[in-house]
N, C-alpha and C. Protein backbone atom coordinates (compact mmCIF):
# COMPACT_ATOMS: atom_id res chain seq x y z
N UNK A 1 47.84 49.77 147.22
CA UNK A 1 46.52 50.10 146.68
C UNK A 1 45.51 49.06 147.15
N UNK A 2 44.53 49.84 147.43
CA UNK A 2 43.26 48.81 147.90
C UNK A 2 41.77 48.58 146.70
N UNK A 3 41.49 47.20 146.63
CA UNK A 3 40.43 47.38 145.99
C UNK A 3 39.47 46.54 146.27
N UNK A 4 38.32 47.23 146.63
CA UNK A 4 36.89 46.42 147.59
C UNK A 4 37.18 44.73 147.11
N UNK A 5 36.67 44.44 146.25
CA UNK A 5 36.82 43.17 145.50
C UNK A 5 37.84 42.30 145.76
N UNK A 6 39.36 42.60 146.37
CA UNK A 6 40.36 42.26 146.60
C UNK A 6 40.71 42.26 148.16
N UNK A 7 40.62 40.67 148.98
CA UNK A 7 40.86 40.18 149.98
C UNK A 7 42.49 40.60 150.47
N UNK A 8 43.03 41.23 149.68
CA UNK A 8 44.33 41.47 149.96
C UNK A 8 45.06 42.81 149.06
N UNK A 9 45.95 43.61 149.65
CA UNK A 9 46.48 44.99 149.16
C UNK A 9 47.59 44.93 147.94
N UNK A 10 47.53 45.56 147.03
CA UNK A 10 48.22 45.50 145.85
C UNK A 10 49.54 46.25 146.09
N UNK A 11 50.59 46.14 145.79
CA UNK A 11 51.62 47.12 145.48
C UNK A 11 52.51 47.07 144.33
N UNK A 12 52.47 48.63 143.90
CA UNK A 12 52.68 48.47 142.58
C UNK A 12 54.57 48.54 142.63
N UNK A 13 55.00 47.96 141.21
CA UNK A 13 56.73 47.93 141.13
C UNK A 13 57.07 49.49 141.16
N UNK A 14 58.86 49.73 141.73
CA UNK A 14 58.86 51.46 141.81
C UNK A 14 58.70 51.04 139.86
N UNK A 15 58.15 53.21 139.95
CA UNK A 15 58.45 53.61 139.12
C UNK A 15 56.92 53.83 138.24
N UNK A 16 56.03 52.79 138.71
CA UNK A 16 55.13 52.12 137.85
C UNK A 16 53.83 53.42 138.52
N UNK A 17 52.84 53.52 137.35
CA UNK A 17 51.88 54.60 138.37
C UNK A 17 50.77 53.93 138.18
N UNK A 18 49.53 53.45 139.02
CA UNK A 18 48.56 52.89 138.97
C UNK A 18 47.00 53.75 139.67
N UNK A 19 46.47 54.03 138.92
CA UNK A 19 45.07 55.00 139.32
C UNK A 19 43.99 53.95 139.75
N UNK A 20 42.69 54.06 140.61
CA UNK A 20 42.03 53.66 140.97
C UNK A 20 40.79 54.48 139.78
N UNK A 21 39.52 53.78 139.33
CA UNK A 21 38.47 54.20 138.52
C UNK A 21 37.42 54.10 139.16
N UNK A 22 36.44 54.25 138.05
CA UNK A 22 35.13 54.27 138.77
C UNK A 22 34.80 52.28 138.85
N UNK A 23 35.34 51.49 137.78
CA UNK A 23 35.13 50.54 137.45
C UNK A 23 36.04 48.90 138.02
N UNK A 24 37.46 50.14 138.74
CA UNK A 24 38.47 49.27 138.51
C UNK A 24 39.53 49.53 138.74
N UNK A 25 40.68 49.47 137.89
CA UNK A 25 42.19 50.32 137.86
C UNK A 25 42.45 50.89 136.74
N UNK A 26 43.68 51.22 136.37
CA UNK A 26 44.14 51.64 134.90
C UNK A 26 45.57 51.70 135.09
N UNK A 27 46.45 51.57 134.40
CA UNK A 27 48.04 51.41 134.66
C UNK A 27 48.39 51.90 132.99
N UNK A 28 49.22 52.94 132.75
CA UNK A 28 49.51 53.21 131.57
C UNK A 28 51.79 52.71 131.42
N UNK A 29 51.64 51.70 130.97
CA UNK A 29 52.97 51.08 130.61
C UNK A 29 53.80 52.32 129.68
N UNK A 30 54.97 52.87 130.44
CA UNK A 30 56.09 53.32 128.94
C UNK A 30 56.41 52.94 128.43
N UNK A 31 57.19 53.22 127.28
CA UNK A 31 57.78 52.60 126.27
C UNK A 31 59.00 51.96 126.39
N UNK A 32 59.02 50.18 126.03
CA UNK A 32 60.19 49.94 126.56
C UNK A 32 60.18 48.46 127.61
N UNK A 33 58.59 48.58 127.59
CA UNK A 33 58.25 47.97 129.33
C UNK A 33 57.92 46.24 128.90
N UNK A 34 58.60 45.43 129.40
CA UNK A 34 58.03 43.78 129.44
C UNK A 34 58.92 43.12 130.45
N UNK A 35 57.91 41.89 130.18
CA UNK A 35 58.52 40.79 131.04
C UNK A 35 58.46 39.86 130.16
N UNK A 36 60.06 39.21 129.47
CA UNK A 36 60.22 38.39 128.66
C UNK A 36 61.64 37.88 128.85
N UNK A 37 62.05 36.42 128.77
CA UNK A 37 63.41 36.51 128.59
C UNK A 37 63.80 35.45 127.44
N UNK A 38 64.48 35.83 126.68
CA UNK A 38 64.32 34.94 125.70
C UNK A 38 64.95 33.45 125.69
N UNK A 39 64.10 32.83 125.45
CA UNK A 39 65.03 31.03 125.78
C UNK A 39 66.27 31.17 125.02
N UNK A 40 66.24 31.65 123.57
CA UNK A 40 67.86 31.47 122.89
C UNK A 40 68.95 32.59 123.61
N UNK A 41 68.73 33.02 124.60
CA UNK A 41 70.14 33.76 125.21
C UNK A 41 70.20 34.66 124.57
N UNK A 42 70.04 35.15 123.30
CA UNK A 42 70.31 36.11 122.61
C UNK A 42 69.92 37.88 122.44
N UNK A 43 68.82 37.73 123.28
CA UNK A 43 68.29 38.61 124.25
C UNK A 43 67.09 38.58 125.01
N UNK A 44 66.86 39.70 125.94
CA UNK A 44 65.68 39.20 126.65
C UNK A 44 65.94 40.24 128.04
N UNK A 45 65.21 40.08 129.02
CA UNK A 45 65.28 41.27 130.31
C UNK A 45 65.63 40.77 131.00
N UNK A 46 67.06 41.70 131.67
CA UNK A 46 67.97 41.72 132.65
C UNK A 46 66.74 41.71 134.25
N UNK A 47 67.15 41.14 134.96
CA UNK A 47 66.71 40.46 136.55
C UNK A 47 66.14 42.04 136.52
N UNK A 48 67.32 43.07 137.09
CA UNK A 48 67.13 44.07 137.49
C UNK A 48 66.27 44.81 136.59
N UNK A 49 65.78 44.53 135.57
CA UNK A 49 64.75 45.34 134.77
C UNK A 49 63.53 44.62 135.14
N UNK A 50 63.28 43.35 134.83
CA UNK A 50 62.05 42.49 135.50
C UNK A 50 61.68 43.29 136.92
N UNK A 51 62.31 43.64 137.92
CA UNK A 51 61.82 43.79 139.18
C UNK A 51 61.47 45.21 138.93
N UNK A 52 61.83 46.11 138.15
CA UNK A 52 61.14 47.38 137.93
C UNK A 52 60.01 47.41 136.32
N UNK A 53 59.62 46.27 136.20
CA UNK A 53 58.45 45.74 135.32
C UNK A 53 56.95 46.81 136.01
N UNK A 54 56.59 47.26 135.06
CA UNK A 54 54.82 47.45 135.29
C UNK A 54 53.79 46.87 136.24
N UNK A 55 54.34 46.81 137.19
CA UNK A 55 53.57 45.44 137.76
C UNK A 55 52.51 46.31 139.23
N UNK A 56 51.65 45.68 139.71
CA UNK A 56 50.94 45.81 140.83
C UNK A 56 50.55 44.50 141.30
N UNK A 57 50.97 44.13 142.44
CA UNK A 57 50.89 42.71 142.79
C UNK A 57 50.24 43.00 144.37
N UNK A 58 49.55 41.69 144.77
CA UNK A 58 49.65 41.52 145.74
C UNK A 58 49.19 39.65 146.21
N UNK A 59 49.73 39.18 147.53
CA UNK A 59 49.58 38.30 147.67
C UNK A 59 48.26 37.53 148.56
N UNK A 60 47.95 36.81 147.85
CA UNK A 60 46.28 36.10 148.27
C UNK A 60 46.35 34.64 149.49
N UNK A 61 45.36 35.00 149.88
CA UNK A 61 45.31 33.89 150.95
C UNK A 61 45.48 32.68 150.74
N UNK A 62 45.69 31.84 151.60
CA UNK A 62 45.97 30.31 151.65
C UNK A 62 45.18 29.69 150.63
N UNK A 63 44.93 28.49 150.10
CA UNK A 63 44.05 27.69 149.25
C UNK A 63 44.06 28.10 148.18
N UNK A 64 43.21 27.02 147.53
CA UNK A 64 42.61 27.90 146.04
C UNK A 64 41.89 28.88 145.59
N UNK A 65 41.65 29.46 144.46
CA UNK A 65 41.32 30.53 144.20
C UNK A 65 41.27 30.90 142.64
N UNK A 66 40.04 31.85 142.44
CA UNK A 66 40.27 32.37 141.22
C UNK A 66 40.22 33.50 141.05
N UNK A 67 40.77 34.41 140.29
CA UNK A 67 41.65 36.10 140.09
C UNK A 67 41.28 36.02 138.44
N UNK A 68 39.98 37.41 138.49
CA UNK A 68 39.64 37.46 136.77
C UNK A 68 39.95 39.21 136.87
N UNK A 69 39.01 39.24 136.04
CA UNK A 69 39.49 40.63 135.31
C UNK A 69 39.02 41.28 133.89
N UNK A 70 38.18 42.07 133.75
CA UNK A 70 37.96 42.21 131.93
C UNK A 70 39.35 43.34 131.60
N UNK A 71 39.80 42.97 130.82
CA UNK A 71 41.03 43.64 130.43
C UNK A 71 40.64 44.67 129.46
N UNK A 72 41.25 45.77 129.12
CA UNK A 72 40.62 46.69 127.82
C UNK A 72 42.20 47.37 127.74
N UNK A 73 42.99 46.97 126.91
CA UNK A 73 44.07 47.47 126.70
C UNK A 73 44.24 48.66 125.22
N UNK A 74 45.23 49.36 125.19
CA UNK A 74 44.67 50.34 123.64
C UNK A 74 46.34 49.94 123.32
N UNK A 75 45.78 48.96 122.19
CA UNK A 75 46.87 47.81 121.86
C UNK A 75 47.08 48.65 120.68
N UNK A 76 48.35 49.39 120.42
CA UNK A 76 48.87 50.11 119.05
C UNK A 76 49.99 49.64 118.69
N UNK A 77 50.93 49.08 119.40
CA UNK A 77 51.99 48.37 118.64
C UNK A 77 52.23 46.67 118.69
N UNK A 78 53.09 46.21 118.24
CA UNK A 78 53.25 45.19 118.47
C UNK A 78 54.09 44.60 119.75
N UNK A 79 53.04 43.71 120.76
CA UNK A 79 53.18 43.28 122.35
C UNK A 79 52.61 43.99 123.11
N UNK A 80 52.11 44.93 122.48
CA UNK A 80 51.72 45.66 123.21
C UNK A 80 50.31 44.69 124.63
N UNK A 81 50.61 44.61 125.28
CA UNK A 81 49.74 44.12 126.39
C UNK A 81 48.92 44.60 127.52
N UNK A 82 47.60 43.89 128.04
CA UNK A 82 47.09 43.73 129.36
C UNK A 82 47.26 42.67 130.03
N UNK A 83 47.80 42.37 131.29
CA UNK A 83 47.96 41.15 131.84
C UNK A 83 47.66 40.76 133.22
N UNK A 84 47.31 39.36 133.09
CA UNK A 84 46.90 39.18 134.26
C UNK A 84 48.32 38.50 134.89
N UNK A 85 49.03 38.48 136.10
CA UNK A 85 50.61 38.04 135.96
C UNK A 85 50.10 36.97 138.07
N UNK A 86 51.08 36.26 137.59
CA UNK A 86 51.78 35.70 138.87
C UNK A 86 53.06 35.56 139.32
N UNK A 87 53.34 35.75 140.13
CA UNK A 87 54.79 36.21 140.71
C UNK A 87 55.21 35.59 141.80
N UNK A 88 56.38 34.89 141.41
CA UNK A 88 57.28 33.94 142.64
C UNK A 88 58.30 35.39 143.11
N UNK A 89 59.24 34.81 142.41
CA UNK A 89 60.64 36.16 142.12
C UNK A 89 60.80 36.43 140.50
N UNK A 90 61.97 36.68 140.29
CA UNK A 90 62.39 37.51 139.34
C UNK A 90 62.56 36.12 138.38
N UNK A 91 62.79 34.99 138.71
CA UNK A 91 63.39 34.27 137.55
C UNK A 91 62.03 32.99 137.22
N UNK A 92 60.88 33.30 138.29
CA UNK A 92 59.60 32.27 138.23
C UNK A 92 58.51 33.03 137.74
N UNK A 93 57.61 33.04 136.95
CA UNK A 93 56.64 34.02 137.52
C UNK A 93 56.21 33.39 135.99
N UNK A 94 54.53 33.96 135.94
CA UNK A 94 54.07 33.75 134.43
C UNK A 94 52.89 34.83 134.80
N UNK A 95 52.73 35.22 132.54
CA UNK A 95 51.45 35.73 132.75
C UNK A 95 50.40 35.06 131.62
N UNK A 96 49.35 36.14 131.74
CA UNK A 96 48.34 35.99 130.98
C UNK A 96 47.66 37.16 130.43
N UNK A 97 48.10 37.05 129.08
CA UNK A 97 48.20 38.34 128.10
C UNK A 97 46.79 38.73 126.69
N UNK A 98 46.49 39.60 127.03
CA UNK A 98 45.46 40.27 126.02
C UNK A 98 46.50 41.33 124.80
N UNK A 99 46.83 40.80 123.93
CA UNK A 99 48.24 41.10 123.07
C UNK A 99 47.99 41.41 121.81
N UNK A 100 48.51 42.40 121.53
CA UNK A 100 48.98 42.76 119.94
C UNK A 100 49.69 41.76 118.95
N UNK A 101 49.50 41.04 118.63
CA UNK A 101 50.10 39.91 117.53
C UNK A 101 51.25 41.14 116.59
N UNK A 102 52.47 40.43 116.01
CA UNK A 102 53.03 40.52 115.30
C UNK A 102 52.46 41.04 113.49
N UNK A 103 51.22 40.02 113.36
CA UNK A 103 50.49 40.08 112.56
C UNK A 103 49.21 41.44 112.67
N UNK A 104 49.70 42.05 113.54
CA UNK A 104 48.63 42.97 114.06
C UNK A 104 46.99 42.44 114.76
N UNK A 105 47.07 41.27 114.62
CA UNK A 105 45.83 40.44 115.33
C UNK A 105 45.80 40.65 116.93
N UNK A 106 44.50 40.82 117.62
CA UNK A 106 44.76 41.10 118.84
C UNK A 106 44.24 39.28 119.27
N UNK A 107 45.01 39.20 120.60
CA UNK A 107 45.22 37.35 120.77
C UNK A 107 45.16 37.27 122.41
N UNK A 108 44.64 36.52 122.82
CA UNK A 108 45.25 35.78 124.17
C UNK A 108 46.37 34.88 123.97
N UNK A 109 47.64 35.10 125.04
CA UNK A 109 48.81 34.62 124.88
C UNK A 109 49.09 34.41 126.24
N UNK A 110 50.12 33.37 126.32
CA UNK A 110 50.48 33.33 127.67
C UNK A 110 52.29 32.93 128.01
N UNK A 111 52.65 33.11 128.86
CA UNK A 111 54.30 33.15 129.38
C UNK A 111 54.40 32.08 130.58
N UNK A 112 55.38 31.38 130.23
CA UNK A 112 55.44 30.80 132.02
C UNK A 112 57.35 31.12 131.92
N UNK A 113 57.73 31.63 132.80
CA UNK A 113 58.82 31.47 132.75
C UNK A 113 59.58 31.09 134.32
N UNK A 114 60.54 30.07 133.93
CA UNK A 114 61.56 29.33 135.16
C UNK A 114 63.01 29.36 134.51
N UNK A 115 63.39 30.88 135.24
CA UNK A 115 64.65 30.94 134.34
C UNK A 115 64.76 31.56 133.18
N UNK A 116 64.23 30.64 131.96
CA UNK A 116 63.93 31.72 131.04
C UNK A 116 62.19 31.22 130.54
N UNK A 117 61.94 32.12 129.04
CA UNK A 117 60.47 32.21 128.90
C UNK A 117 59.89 31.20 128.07
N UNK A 118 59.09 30.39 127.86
CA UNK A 118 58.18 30.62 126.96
C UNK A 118 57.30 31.16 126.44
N UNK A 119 56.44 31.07 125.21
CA UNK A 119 55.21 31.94 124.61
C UNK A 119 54.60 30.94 123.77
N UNK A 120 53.40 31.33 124.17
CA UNK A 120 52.02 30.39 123.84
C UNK A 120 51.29 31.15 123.26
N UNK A 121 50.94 31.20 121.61
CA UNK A 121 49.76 31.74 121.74
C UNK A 121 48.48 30.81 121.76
N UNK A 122 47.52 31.65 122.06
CA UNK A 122 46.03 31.33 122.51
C UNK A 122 44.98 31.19 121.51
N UNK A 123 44.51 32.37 121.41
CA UNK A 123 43.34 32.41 120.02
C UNK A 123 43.06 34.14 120.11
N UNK A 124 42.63 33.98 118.20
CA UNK A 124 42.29 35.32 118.54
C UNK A 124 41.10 36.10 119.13
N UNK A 125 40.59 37.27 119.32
CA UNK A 125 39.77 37.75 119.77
C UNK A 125 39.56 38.78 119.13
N UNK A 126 38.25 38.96 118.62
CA UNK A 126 37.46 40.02 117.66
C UNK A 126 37.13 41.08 118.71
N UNK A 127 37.06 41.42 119.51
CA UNK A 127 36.81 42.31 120.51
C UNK A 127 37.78 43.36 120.84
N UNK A 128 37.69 44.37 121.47
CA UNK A 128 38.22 45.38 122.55
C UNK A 128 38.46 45.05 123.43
N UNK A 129 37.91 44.57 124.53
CA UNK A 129 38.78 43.73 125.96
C UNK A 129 38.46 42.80 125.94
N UNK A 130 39.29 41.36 126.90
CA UNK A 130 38.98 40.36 127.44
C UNK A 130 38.53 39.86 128.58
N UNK A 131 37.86 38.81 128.86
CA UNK A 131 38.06 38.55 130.32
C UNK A 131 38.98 37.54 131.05
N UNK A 132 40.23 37.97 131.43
CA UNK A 132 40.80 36.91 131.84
C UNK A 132 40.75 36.48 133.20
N UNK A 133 41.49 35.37 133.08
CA UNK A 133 41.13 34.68 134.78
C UNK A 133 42.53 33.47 135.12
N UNK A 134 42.61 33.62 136.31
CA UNK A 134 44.08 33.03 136.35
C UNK A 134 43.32 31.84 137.96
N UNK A 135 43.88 30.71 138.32
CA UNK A 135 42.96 29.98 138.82
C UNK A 135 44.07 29.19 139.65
N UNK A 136 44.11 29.14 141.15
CA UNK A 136 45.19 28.18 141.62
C UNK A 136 44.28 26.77 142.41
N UNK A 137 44.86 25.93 141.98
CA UNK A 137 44.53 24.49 142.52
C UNK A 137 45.51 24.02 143.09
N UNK A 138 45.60 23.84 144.86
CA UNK A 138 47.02 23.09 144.95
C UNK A 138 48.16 23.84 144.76
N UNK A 139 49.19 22.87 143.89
CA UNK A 139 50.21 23.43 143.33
C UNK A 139 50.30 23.76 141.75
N UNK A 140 49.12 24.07 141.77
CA UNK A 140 48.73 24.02 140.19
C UNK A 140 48.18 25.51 140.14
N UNK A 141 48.58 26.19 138.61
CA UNK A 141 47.85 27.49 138.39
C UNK A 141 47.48 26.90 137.18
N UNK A 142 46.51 27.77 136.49
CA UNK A 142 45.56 27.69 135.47
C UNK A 142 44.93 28.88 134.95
N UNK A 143 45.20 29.11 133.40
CA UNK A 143 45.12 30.11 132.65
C UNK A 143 43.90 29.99 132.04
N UNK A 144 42.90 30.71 132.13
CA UNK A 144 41.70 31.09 131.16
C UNK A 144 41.36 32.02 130.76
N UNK A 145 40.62 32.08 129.94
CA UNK A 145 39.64 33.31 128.83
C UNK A 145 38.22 33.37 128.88
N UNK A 146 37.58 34.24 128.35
CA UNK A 146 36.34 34.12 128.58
C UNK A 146 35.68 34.12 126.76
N UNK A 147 35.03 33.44 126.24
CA UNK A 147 34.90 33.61 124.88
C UNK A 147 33.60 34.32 124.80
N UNK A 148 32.66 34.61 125.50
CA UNK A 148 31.22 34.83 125.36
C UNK A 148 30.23 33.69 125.94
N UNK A 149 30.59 32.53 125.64
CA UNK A 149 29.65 31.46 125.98
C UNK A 149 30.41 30.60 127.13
N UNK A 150 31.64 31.18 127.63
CA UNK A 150 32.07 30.18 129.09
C UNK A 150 33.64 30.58 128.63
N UNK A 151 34.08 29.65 129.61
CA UNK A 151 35.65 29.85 130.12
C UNK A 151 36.33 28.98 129.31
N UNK A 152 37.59 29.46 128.27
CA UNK A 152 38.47 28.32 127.43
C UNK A 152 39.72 28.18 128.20
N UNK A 153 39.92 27.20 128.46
CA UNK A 153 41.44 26.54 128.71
C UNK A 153 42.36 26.75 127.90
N UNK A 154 43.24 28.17 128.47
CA UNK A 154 44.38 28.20 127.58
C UNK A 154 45.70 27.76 128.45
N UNK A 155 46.21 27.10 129.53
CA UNK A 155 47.10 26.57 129.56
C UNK A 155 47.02 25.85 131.35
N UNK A 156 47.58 24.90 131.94
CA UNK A 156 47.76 24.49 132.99
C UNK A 156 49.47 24.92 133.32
N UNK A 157 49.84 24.99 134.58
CA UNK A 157 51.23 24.84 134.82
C UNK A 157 51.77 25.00 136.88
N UNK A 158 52.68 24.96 137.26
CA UNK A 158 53.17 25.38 138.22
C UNK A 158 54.28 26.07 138.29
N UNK A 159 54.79 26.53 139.80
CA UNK A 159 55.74 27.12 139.44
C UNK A 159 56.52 27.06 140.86
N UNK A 160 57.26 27.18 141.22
CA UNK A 160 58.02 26.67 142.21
C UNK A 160 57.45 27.50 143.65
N UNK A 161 56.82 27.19 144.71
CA UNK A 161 56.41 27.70 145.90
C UNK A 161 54.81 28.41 145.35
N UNK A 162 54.34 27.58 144.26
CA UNK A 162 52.76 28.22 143.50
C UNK A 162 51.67 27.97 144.92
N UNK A 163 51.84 27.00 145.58
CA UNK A 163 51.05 26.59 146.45
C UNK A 163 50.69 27.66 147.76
N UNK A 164 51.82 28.10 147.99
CA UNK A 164 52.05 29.29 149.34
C UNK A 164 52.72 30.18 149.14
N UNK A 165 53.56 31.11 148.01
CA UNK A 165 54.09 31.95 147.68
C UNK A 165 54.20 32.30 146.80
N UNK A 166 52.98 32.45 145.58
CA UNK A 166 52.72 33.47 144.85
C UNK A 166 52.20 34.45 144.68
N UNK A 167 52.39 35.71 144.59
CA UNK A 167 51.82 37.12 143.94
C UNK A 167 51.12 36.80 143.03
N UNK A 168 49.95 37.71 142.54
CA UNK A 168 49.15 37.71 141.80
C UNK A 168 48.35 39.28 141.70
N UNK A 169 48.42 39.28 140.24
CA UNK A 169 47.85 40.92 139.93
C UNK A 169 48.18 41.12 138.60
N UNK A 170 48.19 42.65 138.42
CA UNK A 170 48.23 42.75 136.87
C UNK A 170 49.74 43.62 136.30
N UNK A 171 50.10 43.63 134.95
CA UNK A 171 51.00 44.51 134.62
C UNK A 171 50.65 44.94 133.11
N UNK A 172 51.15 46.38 132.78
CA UNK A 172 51.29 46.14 131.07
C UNK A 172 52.42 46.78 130.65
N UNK A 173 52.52 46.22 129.48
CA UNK A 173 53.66 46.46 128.75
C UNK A 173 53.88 47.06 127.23
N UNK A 174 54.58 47.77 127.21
CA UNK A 174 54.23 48.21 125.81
C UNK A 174 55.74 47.98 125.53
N UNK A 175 56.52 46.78 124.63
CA UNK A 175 58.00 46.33 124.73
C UNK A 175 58.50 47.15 123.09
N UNK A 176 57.26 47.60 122.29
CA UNK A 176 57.97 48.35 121.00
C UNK A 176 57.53 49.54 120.52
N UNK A 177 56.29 49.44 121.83
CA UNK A 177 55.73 50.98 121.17
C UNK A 177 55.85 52.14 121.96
N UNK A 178 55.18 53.11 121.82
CA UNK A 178 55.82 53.91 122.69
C UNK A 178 54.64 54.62 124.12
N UNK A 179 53.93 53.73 124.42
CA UNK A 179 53.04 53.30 125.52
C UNK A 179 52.44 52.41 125.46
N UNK A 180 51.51 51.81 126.51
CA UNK A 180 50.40 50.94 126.58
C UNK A 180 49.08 51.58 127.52
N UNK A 181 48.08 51.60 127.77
CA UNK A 181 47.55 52.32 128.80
C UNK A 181 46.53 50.96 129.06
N UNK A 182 46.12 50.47 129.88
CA UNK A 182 45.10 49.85 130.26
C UNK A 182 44.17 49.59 131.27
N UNK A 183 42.97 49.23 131.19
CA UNK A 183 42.22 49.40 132.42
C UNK A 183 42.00 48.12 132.47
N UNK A 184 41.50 47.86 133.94
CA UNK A 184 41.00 46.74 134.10
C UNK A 184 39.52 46.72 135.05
N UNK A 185 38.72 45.74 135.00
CA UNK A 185 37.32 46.08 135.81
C UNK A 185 36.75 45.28 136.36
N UNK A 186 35.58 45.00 136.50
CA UNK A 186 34.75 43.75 137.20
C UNK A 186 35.97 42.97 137.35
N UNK A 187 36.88 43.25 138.76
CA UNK A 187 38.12 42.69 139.01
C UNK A 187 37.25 41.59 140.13
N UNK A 188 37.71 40.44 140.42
CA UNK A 188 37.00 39.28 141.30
C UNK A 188 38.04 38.40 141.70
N UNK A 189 37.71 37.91 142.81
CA UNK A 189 38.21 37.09 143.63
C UNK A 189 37.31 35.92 144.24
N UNK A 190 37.64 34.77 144.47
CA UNK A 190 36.59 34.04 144.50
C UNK A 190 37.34 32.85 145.29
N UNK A 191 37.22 32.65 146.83
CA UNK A 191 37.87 31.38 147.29
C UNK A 191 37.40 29.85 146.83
N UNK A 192 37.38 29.83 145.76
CA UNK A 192 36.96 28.40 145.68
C UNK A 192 38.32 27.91 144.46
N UNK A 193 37.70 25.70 144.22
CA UNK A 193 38.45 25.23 143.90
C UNK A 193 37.41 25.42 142.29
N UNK A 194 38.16 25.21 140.88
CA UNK A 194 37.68 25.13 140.03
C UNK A 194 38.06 23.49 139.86
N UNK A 195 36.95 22.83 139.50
CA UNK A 195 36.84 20.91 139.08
C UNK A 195 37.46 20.64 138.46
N UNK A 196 37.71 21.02 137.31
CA UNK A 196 37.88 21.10 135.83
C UNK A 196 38.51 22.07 135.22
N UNK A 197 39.86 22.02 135.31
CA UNK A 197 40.71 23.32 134.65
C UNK A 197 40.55 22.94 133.28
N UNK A 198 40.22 21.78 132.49
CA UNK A 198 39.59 22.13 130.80
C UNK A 198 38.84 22.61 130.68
N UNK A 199 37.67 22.70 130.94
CA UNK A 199 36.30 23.25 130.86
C UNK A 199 36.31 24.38 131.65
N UNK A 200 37.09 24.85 132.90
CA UNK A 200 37.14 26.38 133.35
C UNK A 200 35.89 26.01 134.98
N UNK A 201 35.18 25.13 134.60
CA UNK A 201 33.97 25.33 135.77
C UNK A 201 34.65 24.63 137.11
């Protein structure tokens, strides 16, 4: 898939169906669908399910860079997600999630997983979509939000070959309900370095 805004071609995981809009994309997740593995062993997604994950990826040019996105997900169950994701392989990869809380609160959250996962949450958000933005420095990626008045720092990290071999794009997931549908829009790309991964500028 091609999209003006995007220096480079997306391809989506089999299985996964991804429409082009007037605004953007849209990807509607089945029921069933994540990328999680749980640190206690006790459960979590098999390799071979990760690689048939929701996903549309594609890989971006040399240097740094920043990859946003206003997310508008129709968040009805719980995990239910929009995400902005980066992708080594199957056992590296992290995202950045516009999420259904447990509590039914809708939240920015985020995943880095090496091997297995963590989960971060973020803050909540009184709104219908977000704007997220995912940011590489180096060997460094960087997770942000958009609150209304500028960009919040919700997490720093790397990930093994982050510098020259990561994917980057979106996925959703709906892991308890029985879809997710989401669009995404004012999608951007931007070759530059960000100064200040606290402050976002």
């Amino acid at each position: 898939m091609r999209i003006p805004t995007l220096p480079f071609d997306l391809l989506a995981s089999e299985g996964s169906v991804w429409t082009a809009t007037s605004s953007g994309i849209e990807g509607a997740a089945p029921a069933g669908t994540d990328l999680f593995v749980d640190p206690s062993g006790d459960s979590g997604v098999a390799a071979e399910t990760l690689l048939n994950a929701h996903t549309l990826l594609g890989t971006p040019p040399e240097g740094d860079f920043t990859f946003a996105a206003e997310v508008t997900p129709d968040l009805r169950a719980t995990f239910d997600a929009g995400v902005l994701l980066a992708w080594v392989d199957e056992t590296n990869w992290a995202k950045l999630c516009f999420e259904r809380s447990p509590a039914g609160e809708v939240m920015i959250v985020s995943v880095v997983t090496k091997g297995t996962s963590d989960d971060a949450n973020g803050f909540i958000v009184n709104a219908p979509k977000a704007r997220l933005r995912l940011a590489r420095v180096g060997n460094v990626l960087a997770f942000h939000a958009h609150d209304g008045n500028g960009w919040r720092f919700v997490r720093a990290f790397t990930l093994p070959g982050a510098a020259t071999e990561v994917s980057v794009g979106f996925e959703a997931q709906s892991p308890t309900g029985d879809g997710c549908r989401v669009s995404y829009a004012d999608i951007a790309f931007e070759r530059r370095t960000v100064a200040d991964l606290r402050n976002g500028e």
